[in-house]
Protein backbone atom coordinates (compact mmCIF):
# COMPACT_ATOMS: atom_id res chain seq x y z
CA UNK A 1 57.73 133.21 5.71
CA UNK A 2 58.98 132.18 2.35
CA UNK A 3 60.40 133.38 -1.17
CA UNK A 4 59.26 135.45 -3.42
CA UNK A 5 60.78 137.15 -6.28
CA UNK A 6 64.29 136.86 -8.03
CA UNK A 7 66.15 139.54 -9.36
CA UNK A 8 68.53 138.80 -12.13
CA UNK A 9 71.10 140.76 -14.02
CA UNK A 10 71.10 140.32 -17.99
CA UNK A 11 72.84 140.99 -20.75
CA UNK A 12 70.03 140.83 -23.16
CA UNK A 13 66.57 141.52 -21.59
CA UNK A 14 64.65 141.27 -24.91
CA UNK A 15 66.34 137.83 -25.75
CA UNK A 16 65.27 136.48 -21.89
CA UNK A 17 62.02 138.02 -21.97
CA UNK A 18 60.93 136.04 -25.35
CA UNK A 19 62.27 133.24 -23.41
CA UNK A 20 60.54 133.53 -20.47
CA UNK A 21 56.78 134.28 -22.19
CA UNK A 22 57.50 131.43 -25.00
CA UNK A 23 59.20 128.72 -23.09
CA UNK A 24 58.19 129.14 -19.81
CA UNK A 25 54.38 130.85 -19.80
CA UNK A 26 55.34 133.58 -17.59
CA UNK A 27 53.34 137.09 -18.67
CA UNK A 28 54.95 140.56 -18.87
CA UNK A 29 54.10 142.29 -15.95
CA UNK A 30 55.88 145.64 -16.25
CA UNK A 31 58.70 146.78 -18.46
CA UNK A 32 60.64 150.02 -19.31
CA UNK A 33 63.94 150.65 -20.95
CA UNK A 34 66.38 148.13 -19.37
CA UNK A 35 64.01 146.34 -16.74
CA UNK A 36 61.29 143.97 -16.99
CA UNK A 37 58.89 142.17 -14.39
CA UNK A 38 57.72 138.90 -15.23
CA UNK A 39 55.13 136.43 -13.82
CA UNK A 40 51.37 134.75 -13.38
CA UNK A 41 48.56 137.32 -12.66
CA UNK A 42 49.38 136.90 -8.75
CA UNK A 43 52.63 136.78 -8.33
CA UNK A 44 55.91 138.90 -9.70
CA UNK A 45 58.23 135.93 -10.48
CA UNK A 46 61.00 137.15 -11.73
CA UNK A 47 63.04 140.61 -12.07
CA UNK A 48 65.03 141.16 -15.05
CA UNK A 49 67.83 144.56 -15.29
CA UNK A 50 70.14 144.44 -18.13
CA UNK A 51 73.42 145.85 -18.21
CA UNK A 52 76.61 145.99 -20.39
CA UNK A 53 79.39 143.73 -20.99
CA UNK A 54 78.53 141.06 -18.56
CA UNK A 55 80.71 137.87 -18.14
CA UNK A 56 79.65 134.24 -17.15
CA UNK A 57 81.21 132.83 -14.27
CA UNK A 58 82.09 129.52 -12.28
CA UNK A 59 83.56 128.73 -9.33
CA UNK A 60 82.08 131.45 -7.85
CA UNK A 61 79.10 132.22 -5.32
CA UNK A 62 75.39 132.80 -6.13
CA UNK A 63 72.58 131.36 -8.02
CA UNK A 64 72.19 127.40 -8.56
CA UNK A 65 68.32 127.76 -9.60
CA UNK A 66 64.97 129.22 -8.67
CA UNK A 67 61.98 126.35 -8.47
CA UNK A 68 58.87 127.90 -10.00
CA UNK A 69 56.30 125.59 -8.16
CA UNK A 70 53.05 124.79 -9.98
CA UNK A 71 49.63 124.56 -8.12
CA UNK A 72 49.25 120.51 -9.21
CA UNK A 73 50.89 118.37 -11.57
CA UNK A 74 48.83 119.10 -14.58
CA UNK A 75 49.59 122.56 -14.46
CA UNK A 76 53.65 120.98 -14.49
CA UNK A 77 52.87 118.51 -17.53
CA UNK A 78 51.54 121.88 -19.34
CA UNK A 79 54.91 123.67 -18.76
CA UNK A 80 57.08 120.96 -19.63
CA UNK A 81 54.77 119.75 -23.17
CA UNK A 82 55.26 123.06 -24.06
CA UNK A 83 59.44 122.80 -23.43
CA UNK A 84 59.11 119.41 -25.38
CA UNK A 85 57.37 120.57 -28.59
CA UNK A 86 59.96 123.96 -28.87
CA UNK A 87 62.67 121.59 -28.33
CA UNK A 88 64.24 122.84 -25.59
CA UNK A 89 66.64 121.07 -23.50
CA UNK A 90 65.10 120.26 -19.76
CA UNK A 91 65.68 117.37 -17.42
CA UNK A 92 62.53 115.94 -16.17
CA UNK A 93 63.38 114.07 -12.61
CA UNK A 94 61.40 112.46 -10.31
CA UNK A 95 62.22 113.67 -6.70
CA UNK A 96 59.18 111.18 -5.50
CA UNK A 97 57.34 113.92 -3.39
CA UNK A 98 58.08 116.30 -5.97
CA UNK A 99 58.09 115.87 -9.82
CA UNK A 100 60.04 117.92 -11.56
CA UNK A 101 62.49 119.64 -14.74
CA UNK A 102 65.83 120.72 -14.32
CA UNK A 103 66.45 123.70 -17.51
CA UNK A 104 69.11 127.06 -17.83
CA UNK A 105 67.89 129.95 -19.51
CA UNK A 106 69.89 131.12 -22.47
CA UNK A 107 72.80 133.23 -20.38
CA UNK A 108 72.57 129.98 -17.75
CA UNK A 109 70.57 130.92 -14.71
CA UNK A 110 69.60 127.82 -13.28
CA UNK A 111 65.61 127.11 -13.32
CA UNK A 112 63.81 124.05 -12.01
CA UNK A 113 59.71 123.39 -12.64
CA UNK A 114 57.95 121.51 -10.16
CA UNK A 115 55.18 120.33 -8.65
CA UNK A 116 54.40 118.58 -4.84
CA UNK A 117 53.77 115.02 -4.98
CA UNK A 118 53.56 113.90 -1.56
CA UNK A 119 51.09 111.61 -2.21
CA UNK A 120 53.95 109.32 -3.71
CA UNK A 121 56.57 109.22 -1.21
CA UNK A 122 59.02 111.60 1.19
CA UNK A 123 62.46 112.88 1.66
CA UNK A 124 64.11 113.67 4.37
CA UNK A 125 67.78 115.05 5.52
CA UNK A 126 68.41 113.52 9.19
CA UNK A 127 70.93 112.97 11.04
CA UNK A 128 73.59 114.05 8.51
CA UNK A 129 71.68 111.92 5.60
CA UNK A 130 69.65 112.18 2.60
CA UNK A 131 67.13 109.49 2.31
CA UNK A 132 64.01 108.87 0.05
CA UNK A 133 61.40 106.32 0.59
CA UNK A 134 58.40 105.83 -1.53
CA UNK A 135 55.07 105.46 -0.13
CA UNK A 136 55.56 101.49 -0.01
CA UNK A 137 58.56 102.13 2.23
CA UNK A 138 61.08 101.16 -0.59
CA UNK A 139 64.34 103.08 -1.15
CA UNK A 140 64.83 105.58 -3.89
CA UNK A 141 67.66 108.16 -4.75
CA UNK A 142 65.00 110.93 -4.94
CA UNK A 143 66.71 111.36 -8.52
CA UNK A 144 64.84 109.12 -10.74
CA UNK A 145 63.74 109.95 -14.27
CA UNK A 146 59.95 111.33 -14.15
CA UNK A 147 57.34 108.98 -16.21
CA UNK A 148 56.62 111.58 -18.40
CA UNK A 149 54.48 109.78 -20.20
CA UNK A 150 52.36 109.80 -16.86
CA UNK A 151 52.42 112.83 -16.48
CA UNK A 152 51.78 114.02 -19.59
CA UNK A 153 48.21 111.84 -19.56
CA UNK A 154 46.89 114.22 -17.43
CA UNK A 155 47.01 116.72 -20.49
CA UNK A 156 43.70 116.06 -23.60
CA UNK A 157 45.34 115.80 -26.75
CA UNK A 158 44.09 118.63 -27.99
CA UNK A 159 45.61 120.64 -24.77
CA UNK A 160 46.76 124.62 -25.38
CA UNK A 161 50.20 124.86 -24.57
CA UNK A 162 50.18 128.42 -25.47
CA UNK A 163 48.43 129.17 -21.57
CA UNK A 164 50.11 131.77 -19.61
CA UNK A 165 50.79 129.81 -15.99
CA UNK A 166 47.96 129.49 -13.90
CA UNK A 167 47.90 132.84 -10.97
CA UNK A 168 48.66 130.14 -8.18
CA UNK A 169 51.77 129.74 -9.44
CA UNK A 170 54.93 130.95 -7.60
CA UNK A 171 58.16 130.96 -6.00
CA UNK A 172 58.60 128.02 -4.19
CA UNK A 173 62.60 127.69 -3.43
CA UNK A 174 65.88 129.37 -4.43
CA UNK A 175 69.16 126.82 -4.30
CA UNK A 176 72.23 129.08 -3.80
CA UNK A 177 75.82 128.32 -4.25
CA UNK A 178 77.69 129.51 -0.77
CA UNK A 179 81.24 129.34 0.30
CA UNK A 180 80.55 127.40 3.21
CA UNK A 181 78.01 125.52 4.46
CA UNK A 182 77.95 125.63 8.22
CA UNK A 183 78.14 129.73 7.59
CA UNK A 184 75.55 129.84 6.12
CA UNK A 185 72.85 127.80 7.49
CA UNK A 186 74.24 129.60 10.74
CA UNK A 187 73.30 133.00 8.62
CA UNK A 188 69.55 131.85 7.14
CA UNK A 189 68.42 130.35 10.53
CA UNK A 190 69.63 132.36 13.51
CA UNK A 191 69.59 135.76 11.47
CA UNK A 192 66.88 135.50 9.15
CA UNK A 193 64.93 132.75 11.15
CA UNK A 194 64.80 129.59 9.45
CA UNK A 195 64.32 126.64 10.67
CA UNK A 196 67.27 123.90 9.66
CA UNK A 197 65.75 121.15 7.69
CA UNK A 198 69.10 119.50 7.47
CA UNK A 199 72.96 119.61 7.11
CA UNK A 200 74.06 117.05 4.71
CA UNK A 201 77.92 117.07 4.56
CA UNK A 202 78.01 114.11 2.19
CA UNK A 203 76.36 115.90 -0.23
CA UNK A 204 77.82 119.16 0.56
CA UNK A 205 74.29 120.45 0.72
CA UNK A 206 71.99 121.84 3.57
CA UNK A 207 67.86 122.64 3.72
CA UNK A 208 66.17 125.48 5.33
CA UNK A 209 62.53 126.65 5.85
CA UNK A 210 59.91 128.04 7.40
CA UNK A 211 56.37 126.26 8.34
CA UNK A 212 57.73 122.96 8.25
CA UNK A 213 58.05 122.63 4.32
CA UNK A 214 60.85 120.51 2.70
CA UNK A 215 62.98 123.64 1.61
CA UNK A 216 62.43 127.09 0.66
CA UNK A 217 66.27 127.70 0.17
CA UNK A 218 69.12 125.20 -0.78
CA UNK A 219 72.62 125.58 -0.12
CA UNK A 220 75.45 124.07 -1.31
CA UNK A 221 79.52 124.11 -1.68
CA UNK A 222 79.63 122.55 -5.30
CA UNK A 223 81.29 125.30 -6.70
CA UNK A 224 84.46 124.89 -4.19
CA UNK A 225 84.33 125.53 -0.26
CA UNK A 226 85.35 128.84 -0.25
CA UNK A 227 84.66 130.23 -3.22
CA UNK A 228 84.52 133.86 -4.03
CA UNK A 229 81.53 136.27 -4.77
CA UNK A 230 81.12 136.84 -8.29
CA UNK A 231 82.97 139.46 -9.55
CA UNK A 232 80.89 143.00 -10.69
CA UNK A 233 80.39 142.34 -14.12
CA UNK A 234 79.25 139.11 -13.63
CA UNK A 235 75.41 137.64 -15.16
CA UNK A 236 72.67 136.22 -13.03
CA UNK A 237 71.72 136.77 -9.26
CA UNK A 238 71.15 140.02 -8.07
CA UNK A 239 69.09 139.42 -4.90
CA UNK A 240 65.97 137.11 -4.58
CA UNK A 241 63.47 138.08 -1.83
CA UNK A 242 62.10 136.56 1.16
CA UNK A 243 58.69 137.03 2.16
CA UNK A 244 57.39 137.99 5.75
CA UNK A 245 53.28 137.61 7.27
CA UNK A 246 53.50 140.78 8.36
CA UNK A 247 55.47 143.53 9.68
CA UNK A 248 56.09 142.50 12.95
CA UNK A 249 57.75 139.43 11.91
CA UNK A 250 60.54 141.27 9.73
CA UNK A 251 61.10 143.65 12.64
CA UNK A 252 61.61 140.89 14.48
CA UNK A 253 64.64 139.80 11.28
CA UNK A 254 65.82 142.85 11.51
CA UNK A 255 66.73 143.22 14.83
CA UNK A 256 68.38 139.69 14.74
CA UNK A 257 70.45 141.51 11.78
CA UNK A 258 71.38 143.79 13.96
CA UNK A 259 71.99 141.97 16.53
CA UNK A 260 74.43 140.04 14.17
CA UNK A 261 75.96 143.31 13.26
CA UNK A 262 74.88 142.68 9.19
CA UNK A 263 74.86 146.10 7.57
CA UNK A 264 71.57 146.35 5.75
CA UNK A 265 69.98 149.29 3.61
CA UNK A 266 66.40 150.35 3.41
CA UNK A 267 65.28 149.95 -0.60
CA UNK A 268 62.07 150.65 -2.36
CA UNK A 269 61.76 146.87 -2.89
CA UNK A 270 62.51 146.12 0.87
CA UNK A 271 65.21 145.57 3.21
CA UNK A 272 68.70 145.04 1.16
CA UNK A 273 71.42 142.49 2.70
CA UNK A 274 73.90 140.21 1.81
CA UNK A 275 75.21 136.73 3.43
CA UNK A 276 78.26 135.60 4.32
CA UNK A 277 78.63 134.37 0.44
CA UNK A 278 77.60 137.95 -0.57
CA UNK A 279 74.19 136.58 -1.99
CA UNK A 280 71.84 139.35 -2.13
CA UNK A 281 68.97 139.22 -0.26
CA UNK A 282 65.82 141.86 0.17
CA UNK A 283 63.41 141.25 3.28
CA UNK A 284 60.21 142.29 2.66
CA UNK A 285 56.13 142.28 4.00
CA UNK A 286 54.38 139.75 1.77
């Protein structure tokens, strides 16, 4: 089980989709008059369905980022050169056992770029902490600045920045804004079956995954415990997808949803729900 991908609502689909083939690599999968698939040649990243007079809001439920993971590190120095030499404005952090860049797109969905590093280090939320240690046992915030310079050495100087991203690239988390956080890590693990990776009230932040990796969904409270769901002309998350093995497993989900008494609908894309922060979610056979 993981994620697969998001769905995002738009005010200007032509505007995002130059954005997302020029800054970020992604191809055009599909497109008609007001929607538009985007991704590698494996994997459908990204959704895009414009509609009228959409707003921008905060303090409000929904979409933090989507992590687009590479398939190694070169493949990440690639996508962030080619952020570098348009000029546009990223973050590059190092998370020790992931590297990484931190960007918005131009109506401010939330996007981070990243790549495992394990090799260098681990992270882990126990016992109501965050701690990172590199792999020499010393302490780090897990929020350093990346060497870029490092990283970009893996690139020859004459490297094409102009690549599409490689097919192994895909979805590898989606951080969410919620209204609370023991609700929802409730909701994600004994509903949709997630194991709890940790509960970090410090940080107002919890993990949850499947298969033992770090995260493939973030939650937090940082726009205010309690917040409300965006209202319906709001810009950005529609629903992001999570991915079963096979269809026994998500008949499995959905009679935990059930059991849970979560209304659901049956879509063309998959199985339509919402959390308790009214974050849209579609279950689905991978």
């Amino acid at each position: 089980m993981g994620v697969g991908a998001v769905s995002l609502t738009v005010a200007n689909l032509e505007n995002q989709i130059r954005f997302y083939q020029q800054a970020l690599g992604f191809k055009l999968l599909s497109q008609n008059e007001n929607k538009a698939t985007l991704g590698s040649d494996n994997n459908a990243l990204l959704h895009l369905i414009q509609e009228s007079n959409l707003k921008k809001y905060r303090g409000v439920t929904g979409l933090y980022h989507f992590a687009v993971l590479f398939p190694n590190q070169k493949e990440l120095a690639i996508a962030i050169a080619r952020l570098f030499a348009i000029k546009y404005r990223n973050h590059p952090t190092d998370h020790i056992m992931t590297k990484t860049t931190y960007l918005d797109d131009p109506e401010g969905n939330g996007i981070e770029l990243y790549a495992e590093s394990p090799e260098d280090g681990t992270w882990t939320l126990k016992d109501g902490k965050y701690e990172t240690r590199r792999k020499d046992g010393s302490w780090s915030d897990g929020r350093e600045p990346l060497d870029v310079n490092a990283l970009f050495s893996l690139l020859k100087e004459d490297e094409d920045l102009s690549v599409p991203v490689p097919p192994q690239t895909k979805m590898g988390h989606v951080h969410l804004h919620v209204r609370d956080l023991d609700e929802a890590v409730n909701f994600y693990h004994n509903v949709i079956g997630f194991d709890v990776m940790g509960n970090v009230k410090e940080y107002q932040m919890a993990f949850v995954s499947a298969g033992g990796y770090h995260h493939h969904i973030g939650l937090n409270t940082w726009q205010g415990v309690g917040a409300p769901p965006p209202p319906v002309d709001a810009a950005g998350l529609r629903h992001f997808s999570i991915e079963f093995p096979n269809q026994s497993a998500l008949d499995d989900a959905i009679a935990n949803i059930e059991k849970a008494n979560v209304s659901y609908n049956k879509t063309v894309a998959g199985i339509l729900l919402y959390d308790p922060s009214q974050n849209g979610i579609v279950l689905r056979v991978k």
